[in-house]
N, C-alpha and C. Protein backbone atom coordinates (compact mmCIF):
# COMPACT_ATOMS: atom_id res chain seq x y z
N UNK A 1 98.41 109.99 107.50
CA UNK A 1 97.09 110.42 107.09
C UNK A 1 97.20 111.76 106.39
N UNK A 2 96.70 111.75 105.14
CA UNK A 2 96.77 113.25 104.63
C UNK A 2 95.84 113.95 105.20
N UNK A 3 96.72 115.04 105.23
CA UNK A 3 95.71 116.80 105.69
C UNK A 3 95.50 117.96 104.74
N UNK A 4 95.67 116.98 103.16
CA UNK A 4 95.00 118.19 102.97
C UNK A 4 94.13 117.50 101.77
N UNK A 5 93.38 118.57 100.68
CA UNK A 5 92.29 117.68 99.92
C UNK A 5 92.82 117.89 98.37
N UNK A 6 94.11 118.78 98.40
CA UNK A 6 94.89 118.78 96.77
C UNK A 6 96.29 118.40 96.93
N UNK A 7 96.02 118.21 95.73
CA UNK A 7 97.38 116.67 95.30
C UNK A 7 98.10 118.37 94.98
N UNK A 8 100.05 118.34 94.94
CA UNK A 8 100.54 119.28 94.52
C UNK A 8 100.94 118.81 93.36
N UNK A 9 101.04 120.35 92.37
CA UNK A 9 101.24 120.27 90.69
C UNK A 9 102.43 119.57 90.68
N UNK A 10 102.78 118.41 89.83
CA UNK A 10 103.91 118.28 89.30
C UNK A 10 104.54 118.43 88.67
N UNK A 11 105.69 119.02 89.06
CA UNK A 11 106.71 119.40 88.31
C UNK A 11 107.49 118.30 86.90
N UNK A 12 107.45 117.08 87.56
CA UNK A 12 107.91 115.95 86.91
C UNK A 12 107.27 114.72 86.66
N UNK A 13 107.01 113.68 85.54
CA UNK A 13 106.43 113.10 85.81
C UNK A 13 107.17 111.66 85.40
N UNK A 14 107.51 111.18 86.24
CA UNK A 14 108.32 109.91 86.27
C UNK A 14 107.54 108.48 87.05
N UNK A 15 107.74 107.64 86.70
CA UNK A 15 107.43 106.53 87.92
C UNK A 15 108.35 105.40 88.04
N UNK A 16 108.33 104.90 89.24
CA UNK A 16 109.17 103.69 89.49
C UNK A 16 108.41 102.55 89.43
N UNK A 17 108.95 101.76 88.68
CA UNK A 17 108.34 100.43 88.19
C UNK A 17 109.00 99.26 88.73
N UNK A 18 107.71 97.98 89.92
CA UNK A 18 108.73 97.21 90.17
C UNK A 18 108.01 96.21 89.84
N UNK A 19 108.71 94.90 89.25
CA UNK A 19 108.02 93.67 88.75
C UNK A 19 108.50 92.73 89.45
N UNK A 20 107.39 92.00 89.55
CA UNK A 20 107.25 90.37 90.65
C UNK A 20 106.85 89.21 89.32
N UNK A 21 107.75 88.36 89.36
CA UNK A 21 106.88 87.04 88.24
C UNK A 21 106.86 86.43 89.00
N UNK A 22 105.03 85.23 88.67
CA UNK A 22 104.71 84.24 89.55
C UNK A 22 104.61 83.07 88.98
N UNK A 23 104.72 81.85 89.08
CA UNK A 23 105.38 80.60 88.02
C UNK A 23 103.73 80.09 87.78
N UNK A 24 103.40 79.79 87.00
CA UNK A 24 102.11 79.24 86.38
C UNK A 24 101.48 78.21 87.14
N UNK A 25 102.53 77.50 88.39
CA UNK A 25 101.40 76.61 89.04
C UNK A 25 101.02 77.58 90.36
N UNK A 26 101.78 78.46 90.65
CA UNK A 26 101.04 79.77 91.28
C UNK A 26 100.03 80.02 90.65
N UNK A 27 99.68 80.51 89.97
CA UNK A 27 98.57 81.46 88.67
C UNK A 27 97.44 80.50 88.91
N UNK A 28 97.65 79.34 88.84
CA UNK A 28 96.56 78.06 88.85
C UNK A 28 95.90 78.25 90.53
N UNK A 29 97.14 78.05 91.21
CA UNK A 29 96.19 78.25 92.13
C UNK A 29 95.68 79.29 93.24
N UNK A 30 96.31 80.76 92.46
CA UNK A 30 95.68 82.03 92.38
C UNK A 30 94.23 82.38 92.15
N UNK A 31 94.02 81.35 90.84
CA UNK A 31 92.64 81.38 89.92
C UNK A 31 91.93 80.46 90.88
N UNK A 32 92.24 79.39 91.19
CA UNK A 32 91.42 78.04 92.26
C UNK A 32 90.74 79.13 93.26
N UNK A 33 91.65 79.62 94.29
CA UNK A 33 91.27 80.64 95.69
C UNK A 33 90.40 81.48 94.45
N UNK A 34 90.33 82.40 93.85
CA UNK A 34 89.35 83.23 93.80
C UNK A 34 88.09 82.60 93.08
N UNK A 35 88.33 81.17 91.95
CA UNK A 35 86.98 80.85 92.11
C UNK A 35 86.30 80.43 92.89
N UNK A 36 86.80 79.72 94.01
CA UNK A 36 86.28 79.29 95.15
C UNK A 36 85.53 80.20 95.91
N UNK A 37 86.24 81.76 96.29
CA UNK A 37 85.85 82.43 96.72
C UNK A 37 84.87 83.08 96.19
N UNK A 38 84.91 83.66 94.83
CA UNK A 38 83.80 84.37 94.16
C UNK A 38 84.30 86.01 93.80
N UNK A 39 85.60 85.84 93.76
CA UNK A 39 86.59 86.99 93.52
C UNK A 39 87.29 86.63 92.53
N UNK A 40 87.91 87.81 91.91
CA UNK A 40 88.79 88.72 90.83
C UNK A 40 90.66 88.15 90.88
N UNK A 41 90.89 88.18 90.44
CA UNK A 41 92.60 88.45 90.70
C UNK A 41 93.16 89.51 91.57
N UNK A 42 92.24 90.57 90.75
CA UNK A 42 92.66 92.14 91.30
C UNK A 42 92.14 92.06 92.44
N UNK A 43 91.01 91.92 93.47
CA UNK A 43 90.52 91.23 94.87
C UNK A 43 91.36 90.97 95.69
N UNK A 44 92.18 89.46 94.81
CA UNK A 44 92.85 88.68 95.38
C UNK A 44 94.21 89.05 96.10
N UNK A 45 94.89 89.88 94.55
CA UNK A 45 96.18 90.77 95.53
C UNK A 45 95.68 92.18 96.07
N UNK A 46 94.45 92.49 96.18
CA UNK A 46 93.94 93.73 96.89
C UNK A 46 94.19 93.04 98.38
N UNK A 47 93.66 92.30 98.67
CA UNK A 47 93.55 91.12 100.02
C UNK A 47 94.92 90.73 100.22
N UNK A 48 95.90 90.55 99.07
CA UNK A 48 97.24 90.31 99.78
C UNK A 48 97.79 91.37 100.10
N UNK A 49 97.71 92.36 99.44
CA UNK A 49 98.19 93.85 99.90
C UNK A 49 97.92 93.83 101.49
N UNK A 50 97.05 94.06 101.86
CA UNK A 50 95.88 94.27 103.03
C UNK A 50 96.99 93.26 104.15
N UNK A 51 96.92 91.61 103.95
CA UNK A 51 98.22 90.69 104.53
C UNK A 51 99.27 91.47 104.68
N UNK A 52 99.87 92.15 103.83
CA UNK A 52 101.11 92.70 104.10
C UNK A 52 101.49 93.57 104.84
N UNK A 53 100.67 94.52 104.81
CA UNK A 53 99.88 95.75 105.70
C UNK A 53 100.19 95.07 107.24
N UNK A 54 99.33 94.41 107.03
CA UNK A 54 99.19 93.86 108.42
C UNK A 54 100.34 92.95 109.46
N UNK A 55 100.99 92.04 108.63
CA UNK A 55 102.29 91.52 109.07
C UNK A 55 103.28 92.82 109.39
N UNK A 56 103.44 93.86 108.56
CA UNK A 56 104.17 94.68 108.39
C UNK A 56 104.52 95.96 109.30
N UNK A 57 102.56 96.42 109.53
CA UNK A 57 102.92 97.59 110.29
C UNK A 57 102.38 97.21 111.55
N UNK A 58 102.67 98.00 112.61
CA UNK A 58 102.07 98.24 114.06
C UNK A 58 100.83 98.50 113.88
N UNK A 59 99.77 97.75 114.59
CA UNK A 59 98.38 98.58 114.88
C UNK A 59 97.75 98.91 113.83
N UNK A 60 97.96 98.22 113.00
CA UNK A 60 97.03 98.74 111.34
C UNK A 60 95.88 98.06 111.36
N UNK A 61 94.93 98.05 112.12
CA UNK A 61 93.64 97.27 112.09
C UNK A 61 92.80 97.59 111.00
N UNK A 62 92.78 99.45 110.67
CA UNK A 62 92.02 99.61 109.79
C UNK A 62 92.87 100.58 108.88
N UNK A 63 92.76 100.06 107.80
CA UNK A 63 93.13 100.74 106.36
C UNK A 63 92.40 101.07 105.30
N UNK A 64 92.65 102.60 104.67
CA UNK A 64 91.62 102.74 103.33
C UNK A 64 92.84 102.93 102.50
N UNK A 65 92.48 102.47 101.44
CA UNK A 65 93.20 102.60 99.93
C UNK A 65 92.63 102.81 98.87
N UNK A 66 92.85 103.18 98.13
CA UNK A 66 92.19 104.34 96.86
C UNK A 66 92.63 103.43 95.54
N UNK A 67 91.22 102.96 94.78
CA UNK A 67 91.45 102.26 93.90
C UNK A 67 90.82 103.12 92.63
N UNK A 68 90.91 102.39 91.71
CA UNK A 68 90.64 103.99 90.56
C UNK A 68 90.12 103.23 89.46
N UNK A 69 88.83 104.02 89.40
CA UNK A 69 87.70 102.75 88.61
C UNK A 69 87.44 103.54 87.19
N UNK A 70 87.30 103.15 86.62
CA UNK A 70 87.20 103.25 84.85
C UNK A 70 86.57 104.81 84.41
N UNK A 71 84.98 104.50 85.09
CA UNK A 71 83.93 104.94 85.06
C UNK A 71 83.20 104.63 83.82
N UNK A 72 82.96 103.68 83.47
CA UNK A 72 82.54 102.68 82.42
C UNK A 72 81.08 102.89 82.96
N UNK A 73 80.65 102.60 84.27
CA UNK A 73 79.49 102.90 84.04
C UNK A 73 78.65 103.79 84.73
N UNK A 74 79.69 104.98 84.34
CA UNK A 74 78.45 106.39 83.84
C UNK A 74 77.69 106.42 83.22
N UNK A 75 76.60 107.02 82.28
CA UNK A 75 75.73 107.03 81.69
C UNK A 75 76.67 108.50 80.85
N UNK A 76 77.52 107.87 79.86
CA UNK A 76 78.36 109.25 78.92
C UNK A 76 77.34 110.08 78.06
N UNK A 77 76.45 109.51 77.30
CA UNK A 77 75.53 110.35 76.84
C UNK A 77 75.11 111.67 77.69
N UNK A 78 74.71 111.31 78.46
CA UNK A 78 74.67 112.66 79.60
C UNK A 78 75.19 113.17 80.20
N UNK A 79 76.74 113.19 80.03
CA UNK A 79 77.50 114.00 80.61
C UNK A 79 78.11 114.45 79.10
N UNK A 80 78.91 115.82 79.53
CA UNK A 80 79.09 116.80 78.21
C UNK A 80 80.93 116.83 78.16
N UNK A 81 81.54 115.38 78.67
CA UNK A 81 83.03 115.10 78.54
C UNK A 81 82.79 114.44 77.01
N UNK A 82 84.63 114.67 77.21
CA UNK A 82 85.20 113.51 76.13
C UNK A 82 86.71 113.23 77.19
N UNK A 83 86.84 112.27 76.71
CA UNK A 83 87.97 111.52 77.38
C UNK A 83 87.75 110.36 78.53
N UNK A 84 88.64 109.83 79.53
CA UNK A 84 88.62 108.82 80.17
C UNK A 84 88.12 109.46 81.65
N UNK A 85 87.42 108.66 82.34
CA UNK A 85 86.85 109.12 83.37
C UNK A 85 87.10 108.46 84.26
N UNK A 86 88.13 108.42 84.97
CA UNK A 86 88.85 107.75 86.43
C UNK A 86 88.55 108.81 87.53
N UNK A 87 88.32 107.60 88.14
CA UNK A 87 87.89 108.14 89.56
C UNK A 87 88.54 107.53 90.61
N UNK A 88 89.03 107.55 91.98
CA UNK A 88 89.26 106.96 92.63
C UNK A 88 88.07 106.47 93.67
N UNK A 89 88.29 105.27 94.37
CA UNK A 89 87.47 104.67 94.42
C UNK A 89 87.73 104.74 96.84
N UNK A 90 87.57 104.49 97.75
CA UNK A 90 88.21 104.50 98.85
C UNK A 90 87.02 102.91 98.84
N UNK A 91 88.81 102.34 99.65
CA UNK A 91 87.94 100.85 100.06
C UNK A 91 88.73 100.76 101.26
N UNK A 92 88.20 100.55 102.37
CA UNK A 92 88.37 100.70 103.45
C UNK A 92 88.04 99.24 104.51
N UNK A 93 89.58 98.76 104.83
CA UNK A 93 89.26 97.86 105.29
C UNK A 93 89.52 97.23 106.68
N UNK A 94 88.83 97.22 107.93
CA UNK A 94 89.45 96.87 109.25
C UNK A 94 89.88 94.77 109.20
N UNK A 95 90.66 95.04 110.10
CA UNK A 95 91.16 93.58 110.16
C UNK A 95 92.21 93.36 111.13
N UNK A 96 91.74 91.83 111.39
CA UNK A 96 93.44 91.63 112.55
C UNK A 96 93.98 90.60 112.07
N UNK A 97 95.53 90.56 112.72
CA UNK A 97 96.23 89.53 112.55
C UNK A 97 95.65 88.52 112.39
N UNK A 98 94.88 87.80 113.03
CA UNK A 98 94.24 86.59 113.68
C UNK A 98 93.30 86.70 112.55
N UNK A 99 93.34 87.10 111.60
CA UNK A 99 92.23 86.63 110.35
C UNK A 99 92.77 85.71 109.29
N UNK A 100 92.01 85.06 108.74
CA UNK A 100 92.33 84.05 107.68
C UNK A 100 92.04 84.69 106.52
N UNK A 101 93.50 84.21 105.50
CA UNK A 101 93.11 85.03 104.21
C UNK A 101 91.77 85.00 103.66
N UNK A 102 91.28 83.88 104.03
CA UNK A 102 89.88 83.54 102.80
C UNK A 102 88.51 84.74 103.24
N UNK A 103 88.87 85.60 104.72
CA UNK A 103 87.97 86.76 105.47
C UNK A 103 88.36 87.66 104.96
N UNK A 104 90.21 87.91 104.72
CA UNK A 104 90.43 89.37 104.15
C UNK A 104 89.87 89.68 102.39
N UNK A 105 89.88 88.41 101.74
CA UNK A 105 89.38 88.19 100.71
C UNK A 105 88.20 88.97 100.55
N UNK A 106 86.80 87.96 101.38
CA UNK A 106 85.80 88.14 101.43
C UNK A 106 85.75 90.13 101.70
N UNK A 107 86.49 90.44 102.55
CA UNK A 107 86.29 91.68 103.29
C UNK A 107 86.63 92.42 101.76
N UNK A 108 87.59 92.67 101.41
CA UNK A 108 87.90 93.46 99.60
C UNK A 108 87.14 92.87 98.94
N UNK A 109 86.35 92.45 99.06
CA UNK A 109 85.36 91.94 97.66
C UNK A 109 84.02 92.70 97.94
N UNK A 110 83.58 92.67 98.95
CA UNK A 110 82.68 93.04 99.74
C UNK A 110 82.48 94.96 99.66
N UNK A 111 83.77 95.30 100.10
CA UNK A 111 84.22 96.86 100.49
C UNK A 111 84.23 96.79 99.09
N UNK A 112 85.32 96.29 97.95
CA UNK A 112 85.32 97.05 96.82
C UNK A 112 84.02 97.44 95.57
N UNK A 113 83.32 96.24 95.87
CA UNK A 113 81.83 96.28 95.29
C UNK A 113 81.06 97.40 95.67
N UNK A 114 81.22 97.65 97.07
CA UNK A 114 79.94 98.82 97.93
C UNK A 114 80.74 100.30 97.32
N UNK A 115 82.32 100.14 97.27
CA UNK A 115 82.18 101.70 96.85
C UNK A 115 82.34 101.45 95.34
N UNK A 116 82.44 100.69 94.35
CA UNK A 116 82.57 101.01 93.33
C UNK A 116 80.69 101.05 92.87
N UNK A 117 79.95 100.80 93.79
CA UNK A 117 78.42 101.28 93.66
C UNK A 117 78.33 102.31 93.91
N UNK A 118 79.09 102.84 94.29
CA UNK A 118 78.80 104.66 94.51
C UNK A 118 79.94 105.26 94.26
N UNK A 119 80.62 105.01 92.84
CA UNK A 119 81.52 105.84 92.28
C UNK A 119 81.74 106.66 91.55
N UNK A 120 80.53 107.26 91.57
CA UNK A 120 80.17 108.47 90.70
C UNK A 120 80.59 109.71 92.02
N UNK A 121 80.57 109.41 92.95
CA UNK A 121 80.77 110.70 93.80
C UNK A 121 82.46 111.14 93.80
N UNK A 122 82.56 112.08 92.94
CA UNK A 122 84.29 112.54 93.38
C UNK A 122 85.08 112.72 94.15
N UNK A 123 86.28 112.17 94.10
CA UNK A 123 87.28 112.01 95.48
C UNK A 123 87.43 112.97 96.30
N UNK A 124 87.65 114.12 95.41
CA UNK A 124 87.56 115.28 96.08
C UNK A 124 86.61 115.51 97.60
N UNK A 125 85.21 115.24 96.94
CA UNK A 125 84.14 115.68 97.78
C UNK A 125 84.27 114.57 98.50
N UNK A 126 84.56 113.44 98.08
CA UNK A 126 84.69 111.90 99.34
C UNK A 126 85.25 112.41 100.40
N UNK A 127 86.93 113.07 100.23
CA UNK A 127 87.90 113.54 101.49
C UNK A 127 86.94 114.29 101.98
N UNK A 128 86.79 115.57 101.30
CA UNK A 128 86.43 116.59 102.01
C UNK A 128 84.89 116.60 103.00
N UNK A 129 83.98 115.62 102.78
CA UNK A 129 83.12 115.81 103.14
C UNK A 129 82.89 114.75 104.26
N UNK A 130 83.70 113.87 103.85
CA UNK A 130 82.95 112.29 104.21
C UNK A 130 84.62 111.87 105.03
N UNK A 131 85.46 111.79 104.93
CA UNK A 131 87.20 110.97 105.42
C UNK A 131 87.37 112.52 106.52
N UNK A 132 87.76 113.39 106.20
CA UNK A 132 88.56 114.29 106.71
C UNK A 132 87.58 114.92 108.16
N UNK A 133 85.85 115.15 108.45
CA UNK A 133 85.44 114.91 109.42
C UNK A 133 84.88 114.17 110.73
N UNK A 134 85.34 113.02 110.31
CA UNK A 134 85.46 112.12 110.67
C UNK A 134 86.99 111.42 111.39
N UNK A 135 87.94 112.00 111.04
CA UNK A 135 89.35 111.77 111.07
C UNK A 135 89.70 112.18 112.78
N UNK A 136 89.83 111.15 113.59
CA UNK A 136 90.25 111.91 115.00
C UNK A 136 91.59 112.24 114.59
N UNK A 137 92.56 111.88 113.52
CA UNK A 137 94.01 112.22 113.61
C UNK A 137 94.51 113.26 112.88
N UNK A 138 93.67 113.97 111.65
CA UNK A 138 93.66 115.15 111.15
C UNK A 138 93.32 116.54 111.84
């Protein structure tokens, strides 16, 4: 759990890149589960992420993860930027083993909709005001 509310300057800026290919009758029925469901792709492996999480670690019932939304719909006329306006987004999701993918689904579709409705509020002030008093482990 982070303790504090600034990212440190970087010195360097590199990233590690890792790629997964999935064979096209995967993809098919990647696309099947989320029309069925009423979800995204991006949903879909948000929700597998979440599976993995969960097979993976001890006691992870509840997890937030920080998704980072466009900001497409600001109203730009009235704000006095230029450039791209990303924001991160916190989607926060409880769950147990004993759930069926088609709930963790539902659950990221659900969570990611409610905060990307209120993603005008900055991450900053999200931690600081709203995650970090609330935190029994900080």
């Amino acid at each position: 759990m982070a303790k504090v509310d600034d990212r440190p300057t970087l010195k360097a800026y590199e990233n590690i890149r890792a790629t997964c290919k999935i064979s096209a009758g995967t993809k098919i029925q990647i696309l099947k589960v989320c029309r069925l469901h009423g979800a995204t792709t991006f949903l879909f492996y948000l929700a597998a992420l979440r599976a993995l999480l969960l097979r993976y670690t001890v006691g992870s019932k509840d997890v937030t993860m920080a998704v980072a939304e466009s900001g497409r719909s600001h109203d730009v006329e009235e704000m006095d930027v230029i450039g791209p306006l990303y924001n991160l987004v916190l989607v926060r999701l409880f769950s147990h083993t004993s759930m069926r993918f088609e709930d963790l689904l539902r659950a990221a579709r659900n969570k990611s909709y409610a905060g990307l409705a209120n993603s005008k509020l900055p991450y900053p002030v999200l931690v600081k005001e709203y995650v970090l008093p609330s935190c029994s482990l900080c």
